[in-house]
N, C-alpha and C. Protein backbone atom coordinates (compact mmCIF):
# COMPACT_ATOMS: atom_id res chain seq x y z
N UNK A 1 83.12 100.13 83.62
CA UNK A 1 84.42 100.22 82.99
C UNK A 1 84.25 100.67 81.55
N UNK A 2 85.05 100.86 80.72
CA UNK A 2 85.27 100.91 79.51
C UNK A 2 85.16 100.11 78.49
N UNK A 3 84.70 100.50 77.57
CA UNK A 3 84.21 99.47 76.12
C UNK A 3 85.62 99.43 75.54
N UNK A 4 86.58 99.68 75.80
CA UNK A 4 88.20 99.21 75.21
C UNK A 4 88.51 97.88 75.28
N UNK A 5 88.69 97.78 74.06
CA UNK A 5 89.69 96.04 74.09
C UNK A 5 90.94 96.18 74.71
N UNK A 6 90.93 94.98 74.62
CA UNK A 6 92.26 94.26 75.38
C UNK A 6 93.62 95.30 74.46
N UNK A 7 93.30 95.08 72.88
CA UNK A 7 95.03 95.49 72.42
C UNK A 7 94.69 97.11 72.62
N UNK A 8 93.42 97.70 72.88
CA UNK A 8 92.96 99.18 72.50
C UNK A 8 93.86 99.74 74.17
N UNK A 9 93.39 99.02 75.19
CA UNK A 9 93.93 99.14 76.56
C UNK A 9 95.69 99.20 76.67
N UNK A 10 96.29 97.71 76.25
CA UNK A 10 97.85 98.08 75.77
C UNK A 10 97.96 99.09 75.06
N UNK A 11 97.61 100.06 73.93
CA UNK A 11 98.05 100.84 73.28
C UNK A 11 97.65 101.66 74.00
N UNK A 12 96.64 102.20 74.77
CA UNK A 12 97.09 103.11 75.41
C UNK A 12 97.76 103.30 76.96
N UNK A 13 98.08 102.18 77.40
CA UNK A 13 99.40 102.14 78.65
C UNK A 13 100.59 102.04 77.90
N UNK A 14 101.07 101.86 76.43
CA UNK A 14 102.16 102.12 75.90
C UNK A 14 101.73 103.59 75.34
N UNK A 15 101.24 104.56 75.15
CA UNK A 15 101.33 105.76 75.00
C UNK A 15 101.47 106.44 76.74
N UNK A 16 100.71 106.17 77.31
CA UNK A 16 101.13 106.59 78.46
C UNK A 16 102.68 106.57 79.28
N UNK A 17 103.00 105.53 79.08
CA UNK A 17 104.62 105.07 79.33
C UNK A 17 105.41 105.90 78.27
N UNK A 18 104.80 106.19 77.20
CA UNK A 18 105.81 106.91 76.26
C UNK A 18 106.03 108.12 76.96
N UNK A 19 104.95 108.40 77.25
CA UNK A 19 105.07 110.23 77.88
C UNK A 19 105.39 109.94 79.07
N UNK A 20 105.51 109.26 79.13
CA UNK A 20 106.51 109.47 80.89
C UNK A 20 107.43 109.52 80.49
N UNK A 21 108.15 108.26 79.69
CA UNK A 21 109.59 108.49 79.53
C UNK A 21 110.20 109.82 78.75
N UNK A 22 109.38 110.38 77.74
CA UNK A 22 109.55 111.36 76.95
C UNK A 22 109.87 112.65 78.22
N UNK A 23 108.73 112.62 79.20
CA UNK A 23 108.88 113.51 80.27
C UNK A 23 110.26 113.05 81.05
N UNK A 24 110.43 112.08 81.26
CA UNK A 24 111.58 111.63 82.66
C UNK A 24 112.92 111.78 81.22
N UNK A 25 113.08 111.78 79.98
CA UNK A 25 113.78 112.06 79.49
C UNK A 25 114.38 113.57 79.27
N UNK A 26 113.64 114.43 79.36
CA UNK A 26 113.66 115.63 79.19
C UNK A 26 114.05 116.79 80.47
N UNK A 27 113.52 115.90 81.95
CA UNK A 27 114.26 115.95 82.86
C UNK A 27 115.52 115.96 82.99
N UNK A 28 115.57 114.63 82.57
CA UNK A 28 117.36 114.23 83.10
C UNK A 28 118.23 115.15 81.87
N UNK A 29 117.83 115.71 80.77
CA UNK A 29 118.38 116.32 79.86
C UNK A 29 118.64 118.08 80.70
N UNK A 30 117.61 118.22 81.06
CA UNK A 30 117.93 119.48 82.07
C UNK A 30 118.75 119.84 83.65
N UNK A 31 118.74 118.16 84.16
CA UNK A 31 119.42 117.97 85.45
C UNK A 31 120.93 117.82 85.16
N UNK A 32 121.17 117.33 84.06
CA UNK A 32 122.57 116.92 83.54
C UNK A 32 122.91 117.82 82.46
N UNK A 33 122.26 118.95 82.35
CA UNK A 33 122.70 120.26 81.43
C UNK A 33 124.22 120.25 82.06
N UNK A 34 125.65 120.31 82.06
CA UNK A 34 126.50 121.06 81.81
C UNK A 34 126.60 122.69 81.98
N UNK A 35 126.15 123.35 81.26
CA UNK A 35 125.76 124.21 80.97
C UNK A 35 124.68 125.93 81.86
N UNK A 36 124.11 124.52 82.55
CA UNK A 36 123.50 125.12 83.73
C UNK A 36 123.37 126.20 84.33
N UNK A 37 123.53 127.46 84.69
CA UNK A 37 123.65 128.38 85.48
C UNK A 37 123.42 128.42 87.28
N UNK A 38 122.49 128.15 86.93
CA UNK A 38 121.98 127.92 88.87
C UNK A 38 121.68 126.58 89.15
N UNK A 39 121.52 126.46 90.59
CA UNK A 39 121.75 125.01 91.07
C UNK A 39 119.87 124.25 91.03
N UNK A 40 119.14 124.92 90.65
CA UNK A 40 118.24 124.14 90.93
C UNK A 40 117.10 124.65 89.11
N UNK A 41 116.41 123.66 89.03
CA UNK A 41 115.45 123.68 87.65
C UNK A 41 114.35 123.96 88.24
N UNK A 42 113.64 124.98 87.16
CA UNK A 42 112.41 125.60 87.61
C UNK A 42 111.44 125.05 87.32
N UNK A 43 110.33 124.71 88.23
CA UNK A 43 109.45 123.58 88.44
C UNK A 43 108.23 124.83 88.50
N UNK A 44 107.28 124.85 87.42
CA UNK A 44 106.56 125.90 87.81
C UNK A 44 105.27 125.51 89.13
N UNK A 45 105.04 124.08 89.09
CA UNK A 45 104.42 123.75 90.31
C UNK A 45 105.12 124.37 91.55
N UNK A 46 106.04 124.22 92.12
CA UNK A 46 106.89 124.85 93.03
C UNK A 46 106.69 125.97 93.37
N UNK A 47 106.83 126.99 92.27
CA UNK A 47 106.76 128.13 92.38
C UNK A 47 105.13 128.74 92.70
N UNK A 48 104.15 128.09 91.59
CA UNK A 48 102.65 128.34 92.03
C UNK A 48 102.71 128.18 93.59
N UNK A 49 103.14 126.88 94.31
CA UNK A 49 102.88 126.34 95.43
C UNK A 49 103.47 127.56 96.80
N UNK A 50 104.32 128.09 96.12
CA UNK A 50 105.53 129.07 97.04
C UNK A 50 104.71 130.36 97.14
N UNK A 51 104.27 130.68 96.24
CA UNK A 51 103.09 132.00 95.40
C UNK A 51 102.15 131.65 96.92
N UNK A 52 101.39 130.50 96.55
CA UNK A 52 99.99 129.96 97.09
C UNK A 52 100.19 130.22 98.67
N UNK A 53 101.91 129.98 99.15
CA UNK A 53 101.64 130.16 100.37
C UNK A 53 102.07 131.40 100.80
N UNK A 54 102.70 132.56 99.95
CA UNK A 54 102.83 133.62 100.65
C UNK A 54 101.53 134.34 100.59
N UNK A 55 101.22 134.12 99.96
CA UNK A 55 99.87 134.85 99.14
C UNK A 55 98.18 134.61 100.32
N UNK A 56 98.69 133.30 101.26
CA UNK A 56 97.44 132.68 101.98
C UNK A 56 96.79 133.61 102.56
N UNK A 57 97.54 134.93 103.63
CA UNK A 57 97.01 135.34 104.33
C UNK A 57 95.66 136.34 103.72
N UNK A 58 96.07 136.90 102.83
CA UNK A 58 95.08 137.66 101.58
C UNK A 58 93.42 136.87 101.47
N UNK A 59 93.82 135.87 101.56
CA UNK A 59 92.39 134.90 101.29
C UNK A 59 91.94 134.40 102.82
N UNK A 60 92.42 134.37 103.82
CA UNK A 60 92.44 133.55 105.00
C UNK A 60 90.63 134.50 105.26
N UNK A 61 89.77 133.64 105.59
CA UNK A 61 88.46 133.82 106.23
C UNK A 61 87.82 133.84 107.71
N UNK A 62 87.91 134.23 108.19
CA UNK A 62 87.10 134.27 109.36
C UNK A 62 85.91 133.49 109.91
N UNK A 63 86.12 132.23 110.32
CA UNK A 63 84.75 130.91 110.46
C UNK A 63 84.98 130.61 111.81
N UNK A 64 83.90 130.26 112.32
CA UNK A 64 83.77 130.07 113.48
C UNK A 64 84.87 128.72 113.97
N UNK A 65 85.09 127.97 113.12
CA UNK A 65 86.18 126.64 113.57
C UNK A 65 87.38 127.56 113.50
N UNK A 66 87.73 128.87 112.64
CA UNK A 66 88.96 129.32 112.48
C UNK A 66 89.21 129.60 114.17
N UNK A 67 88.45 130.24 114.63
CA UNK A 67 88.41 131.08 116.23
C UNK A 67 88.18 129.85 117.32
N UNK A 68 87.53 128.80 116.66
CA UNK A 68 87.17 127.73 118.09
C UNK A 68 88.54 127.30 118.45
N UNK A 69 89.33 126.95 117.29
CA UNK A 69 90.55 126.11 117.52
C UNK A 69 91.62 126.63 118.45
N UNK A 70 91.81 128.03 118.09
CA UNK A 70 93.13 129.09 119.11
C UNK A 70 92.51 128.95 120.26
N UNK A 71 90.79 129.23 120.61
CA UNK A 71 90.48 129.74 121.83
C UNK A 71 90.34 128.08 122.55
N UNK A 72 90.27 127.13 121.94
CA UNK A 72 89.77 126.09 122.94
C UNK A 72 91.38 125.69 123.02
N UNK A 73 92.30 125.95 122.37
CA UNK A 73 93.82 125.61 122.82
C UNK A 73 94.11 126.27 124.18
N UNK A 74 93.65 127.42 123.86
CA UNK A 74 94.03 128.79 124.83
C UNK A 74 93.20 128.11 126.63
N UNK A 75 91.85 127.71 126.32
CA UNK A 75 91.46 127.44 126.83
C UNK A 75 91.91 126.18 127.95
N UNK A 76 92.16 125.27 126.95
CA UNK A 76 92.95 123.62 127.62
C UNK A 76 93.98 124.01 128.40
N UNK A 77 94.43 124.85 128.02
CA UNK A 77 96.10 125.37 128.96
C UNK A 77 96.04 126.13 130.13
N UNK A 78 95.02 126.68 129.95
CA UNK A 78 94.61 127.22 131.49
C UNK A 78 93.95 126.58 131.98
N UNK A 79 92.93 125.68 131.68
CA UNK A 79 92.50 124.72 132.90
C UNK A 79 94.09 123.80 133.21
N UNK A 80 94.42 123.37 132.11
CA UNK A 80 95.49 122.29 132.83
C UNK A 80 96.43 123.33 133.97
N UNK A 81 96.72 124.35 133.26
CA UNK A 81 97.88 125.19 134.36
C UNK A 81 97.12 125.25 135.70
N UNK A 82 95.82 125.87 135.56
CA UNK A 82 94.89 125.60 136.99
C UNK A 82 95.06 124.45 138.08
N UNK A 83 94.51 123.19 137.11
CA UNK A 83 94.81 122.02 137.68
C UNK A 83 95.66 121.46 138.87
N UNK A 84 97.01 121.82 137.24
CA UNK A 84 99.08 121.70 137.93
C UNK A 84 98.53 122.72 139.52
N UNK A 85 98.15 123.99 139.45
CA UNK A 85 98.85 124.85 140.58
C UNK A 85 97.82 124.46 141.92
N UNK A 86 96.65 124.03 141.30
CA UNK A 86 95.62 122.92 142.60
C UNK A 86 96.40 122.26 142.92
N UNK A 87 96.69 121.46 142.40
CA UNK A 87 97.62 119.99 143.21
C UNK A 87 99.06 120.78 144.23
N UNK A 88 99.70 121.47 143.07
CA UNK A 88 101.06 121.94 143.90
C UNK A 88 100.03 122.70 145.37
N UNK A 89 99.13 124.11 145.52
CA UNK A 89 98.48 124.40 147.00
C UNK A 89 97.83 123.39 147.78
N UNK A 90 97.59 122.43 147.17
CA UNK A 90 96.64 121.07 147.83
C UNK A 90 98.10 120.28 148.69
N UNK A 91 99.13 119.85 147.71
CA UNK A 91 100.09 119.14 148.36
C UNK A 91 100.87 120.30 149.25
N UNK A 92 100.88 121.41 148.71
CA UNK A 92 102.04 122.52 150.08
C UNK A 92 100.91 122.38 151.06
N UNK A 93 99.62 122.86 151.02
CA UNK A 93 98.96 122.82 152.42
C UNK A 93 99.31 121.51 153.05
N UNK A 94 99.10 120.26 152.43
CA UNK A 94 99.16 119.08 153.60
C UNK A 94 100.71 119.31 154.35
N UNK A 95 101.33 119.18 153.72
CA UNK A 95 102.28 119.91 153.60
C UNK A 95 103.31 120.16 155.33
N UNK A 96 102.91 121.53 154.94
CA UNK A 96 102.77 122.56 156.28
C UNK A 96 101.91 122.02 157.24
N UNK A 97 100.71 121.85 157.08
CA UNK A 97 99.84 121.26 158.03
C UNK A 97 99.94 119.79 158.88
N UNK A 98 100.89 119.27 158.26
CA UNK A 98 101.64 117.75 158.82
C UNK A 98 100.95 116.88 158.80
N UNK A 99 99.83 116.59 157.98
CA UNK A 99 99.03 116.01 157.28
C UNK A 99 99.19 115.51 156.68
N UNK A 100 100.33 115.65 155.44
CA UNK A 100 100.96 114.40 154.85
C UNK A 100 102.23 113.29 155.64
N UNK A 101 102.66 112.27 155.44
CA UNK A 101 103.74 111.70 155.64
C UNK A 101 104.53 111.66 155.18
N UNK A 102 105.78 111.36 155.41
CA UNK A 102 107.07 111.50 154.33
C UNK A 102 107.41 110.64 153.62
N UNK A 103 106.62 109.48 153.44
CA UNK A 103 106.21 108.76 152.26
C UNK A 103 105.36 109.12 151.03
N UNK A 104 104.59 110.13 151.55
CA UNK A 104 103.61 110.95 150.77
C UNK A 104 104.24 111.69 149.69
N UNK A 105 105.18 112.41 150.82
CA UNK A 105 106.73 113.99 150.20
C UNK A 105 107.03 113.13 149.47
N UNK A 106 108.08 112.28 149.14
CA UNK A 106 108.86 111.57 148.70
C UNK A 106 108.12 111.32 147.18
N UNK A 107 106.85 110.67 147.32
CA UNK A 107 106.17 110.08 146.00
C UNK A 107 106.04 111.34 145.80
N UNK A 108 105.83 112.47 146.34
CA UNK A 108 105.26 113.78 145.05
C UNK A 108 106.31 113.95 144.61
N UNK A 109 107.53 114.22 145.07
CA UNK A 109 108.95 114.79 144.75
C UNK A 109 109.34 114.23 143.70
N UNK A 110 109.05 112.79 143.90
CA UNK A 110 109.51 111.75 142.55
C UNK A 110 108.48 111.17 142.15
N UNK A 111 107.68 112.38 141.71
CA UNK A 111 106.37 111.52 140.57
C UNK A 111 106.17 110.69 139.28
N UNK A 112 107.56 110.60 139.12
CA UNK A 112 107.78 109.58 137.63
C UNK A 112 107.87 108.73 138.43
N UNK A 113 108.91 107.99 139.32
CA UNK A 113 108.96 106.65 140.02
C UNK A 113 108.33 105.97 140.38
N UNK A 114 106.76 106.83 140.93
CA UNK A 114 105.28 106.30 141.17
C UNK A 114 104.83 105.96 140.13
């Protein structure tokens, strides 16, 4: 920690509190302008931040996690779609083949209720 005394520590959380309020004063002096023109106060953080994101694609890099992520999405969705259309030819064959029962039909038809 710090070699600050006790009153050295208060004086400076009462300078700190000053500049806040000095800041949160100077705010509300601009939010409650009268005077105003447009509806919103210019926050230059905001604007850097607005900059930062049109601006991303310019900088965007090429890394191997950039490409794993699309392709293993890409990937998960076709095994699962695979999966889904196994079960749907697995259950039409029993199906047709009279292999299932109509207790069987019934639970696939209404697979939430199971």
């Amino acid at each position: 920690m710090s070699d600050s005394t006790t009153s050295e520590l208060r004086q400076q959380v009462a300078e700190r509190a000053a500049a806040r309020n000095r800041l949160k004063e100077a705010y509300q002096r601009l939010y409650n302008n009268p005077f105003r023109t447009n509806s919103q106060i210019y926050d230059p953080a905001v604007f850097r931040y607005e900059a930062a994101r049109a601006y991303a694609r310019e900088f965007y890099k090429l890394t191997p996690r950039s490409l794993a992520i699309p392709v293993g999405l890409i990937a998960f969705t076709i095994w699962v779609q695979s999966k889904v259309k196994q079960h749907d030819l697995t259950k039409n064959e029993s199906i047709q083949s009279g292999k299932s029962t109509y207790y069987e039909r019934a639970k696939w038809s209404s697979r939430v209720l199971y």
